[in-house]
N, C-alpha and C. Protein backbone atom coordinates (compact mmCIF):
# COMPACT_ATOMS: atom_id res chain seq x y z
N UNK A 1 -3.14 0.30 7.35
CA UNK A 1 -2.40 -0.43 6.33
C UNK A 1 -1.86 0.55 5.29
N UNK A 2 -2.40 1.23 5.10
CA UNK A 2 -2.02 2.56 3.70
C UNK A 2 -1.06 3.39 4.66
N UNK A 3 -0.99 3.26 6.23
CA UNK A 3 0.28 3.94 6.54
C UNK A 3 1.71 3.29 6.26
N UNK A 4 1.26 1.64 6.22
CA UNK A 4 2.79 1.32 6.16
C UNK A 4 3.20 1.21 4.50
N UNK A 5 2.38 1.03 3.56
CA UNK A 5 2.83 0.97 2.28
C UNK A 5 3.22 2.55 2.44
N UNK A 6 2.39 3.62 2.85
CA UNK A 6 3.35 5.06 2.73
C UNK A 6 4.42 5.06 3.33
N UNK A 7 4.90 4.49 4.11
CA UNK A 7 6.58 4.21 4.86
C UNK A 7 7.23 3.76 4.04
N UNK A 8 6.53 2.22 3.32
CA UNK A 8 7.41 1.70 2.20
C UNK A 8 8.19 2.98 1.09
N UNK A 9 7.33 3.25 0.94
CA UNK A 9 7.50 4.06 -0.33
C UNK A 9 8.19 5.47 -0.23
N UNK A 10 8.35 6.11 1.27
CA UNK A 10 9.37 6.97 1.53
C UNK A 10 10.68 6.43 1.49
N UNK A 11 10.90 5.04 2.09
CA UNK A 11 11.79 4.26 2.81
C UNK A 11 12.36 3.95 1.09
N UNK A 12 11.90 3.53 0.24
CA UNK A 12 12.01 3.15 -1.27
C UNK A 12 12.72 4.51 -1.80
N UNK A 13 12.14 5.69 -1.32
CA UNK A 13 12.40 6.84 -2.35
C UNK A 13 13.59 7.41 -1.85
N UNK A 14 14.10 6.99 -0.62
CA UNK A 14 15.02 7.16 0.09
C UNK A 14 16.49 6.58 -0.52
N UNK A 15 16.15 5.73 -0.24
CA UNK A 15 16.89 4.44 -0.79
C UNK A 15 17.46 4.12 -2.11
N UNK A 16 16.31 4.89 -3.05
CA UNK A 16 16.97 4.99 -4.44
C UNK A 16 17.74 6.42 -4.23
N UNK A 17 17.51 7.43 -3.64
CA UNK A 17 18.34 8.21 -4.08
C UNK A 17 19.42 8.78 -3.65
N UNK A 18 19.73 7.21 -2.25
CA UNK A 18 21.46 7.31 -1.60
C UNK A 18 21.48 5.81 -2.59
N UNK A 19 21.08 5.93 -3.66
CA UNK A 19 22.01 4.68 -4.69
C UNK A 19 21.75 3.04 -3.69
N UNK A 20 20.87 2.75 -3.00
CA UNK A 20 20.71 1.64 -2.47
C UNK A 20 19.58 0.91 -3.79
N UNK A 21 20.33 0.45 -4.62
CA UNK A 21 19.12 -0.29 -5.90
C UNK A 21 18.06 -1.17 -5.11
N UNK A 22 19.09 -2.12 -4.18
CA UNK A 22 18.04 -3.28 -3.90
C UNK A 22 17.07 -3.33 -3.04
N UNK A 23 17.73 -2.23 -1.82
CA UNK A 23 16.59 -2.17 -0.80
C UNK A 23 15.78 -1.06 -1.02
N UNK A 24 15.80 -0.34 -2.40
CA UNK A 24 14.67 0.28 -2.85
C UNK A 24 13.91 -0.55 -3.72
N UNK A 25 14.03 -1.18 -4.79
CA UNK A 25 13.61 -2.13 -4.62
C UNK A 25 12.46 -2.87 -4.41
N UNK A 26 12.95 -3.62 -3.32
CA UNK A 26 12.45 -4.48 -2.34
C UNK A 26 11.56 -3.62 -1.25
N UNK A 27 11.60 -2.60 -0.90
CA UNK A 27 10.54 -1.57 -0.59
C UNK A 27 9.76 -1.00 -1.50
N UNK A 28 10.27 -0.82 -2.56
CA UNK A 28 8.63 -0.44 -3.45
C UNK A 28 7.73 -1.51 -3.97
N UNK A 29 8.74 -2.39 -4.41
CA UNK A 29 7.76 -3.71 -4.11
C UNK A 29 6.36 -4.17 -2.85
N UNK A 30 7.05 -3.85 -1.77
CA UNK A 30 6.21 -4.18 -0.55
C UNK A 30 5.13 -3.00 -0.05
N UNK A 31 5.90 -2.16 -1.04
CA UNK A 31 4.70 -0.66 -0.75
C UNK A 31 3.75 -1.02 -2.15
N UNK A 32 3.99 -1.53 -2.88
CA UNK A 32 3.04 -1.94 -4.14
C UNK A 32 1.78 -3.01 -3.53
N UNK A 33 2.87 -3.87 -2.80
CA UNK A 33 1.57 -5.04 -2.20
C UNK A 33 0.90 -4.50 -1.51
N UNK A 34 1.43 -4.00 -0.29
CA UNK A 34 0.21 -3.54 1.16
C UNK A 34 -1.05 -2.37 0.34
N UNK A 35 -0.36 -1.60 -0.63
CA UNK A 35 -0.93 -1.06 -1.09
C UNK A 35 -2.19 -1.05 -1.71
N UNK A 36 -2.06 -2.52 -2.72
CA UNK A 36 -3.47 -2.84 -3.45
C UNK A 36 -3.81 -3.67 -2.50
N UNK A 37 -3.81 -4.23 -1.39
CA UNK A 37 -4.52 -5.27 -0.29
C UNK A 37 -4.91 -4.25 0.22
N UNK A 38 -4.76 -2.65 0.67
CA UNK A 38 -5.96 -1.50 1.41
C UNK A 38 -6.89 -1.24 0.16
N UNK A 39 -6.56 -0.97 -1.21
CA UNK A 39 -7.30 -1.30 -1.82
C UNK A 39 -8.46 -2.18 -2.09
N UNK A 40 -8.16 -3.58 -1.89
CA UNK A 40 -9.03 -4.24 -1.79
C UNK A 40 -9.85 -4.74 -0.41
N UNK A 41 -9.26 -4.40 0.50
CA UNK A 41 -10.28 -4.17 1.63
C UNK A 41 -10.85 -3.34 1.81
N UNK A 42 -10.93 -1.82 1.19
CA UNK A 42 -11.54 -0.02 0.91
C UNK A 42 -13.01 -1.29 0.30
N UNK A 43 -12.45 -1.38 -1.19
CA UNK A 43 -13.65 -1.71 -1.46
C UNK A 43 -14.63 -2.84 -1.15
N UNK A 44 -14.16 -3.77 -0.43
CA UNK A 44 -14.75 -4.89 -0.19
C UNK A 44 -16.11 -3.91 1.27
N UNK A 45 -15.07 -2.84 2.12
CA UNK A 45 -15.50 -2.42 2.89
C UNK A 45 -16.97 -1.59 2.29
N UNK A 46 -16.90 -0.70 0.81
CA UNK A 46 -17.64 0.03 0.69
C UNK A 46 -18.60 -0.76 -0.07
N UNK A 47 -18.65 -2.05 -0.17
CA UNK A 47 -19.63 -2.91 -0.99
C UNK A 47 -20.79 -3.59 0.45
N UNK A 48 -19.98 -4.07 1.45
CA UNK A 48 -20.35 -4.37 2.67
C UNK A 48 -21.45 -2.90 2.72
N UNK A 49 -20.89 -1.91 2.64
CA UNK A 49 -21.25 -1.28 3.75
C UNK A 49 -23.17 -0.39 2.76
N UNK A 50 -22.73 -0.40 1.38
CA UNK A 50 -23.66 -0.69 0.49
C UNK A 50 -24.98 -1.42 0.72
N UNK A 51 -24.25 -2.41 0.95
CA UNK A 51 -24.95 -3.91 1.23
C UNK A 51 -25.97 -3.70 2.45
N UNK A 52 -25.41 -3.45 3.40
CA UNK A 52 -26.42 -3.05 4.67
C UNK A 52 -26.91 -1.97 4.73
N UNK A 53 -26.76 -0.85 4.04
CA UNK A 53 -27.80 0.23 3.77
C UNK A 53 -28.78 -0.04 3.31
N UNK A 54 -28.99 -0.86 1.85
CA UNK A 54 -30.01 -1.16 1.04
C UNK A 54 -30.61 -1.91 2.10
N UNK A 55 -30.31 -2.51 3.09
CA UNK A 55 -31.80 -3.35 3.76
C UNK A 55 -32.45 -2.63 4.47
């Protein structure tokens, strides 16, 4: 998942700087979302994984 928000965000950096406003944009946007959703599965993962050590 953190590979495709890093696509977003080439694809975004791209995009702004052949002057495409919207479909940069609309790709950093979507590299913002996927982004904090690996975020929040990292940690949900390292709380899990916490979780079954302590037993």
């Amino acid at each position: 998942m953190l590979y495709w928000a890093l696509v977003f965000l080439v694809v975004a950096i791209i995009a702004g700087a052949l002057g495409f406003g919207g479909i940069a944009g609309t790709a950093a946007g979507i590299a913002k979302i996927i982004f904090f959703i690996f975020l929040i599965f990292l940690v949900l993962s390292l709380i899990a994984g916490l979780l079954r050590r302590a037993r």
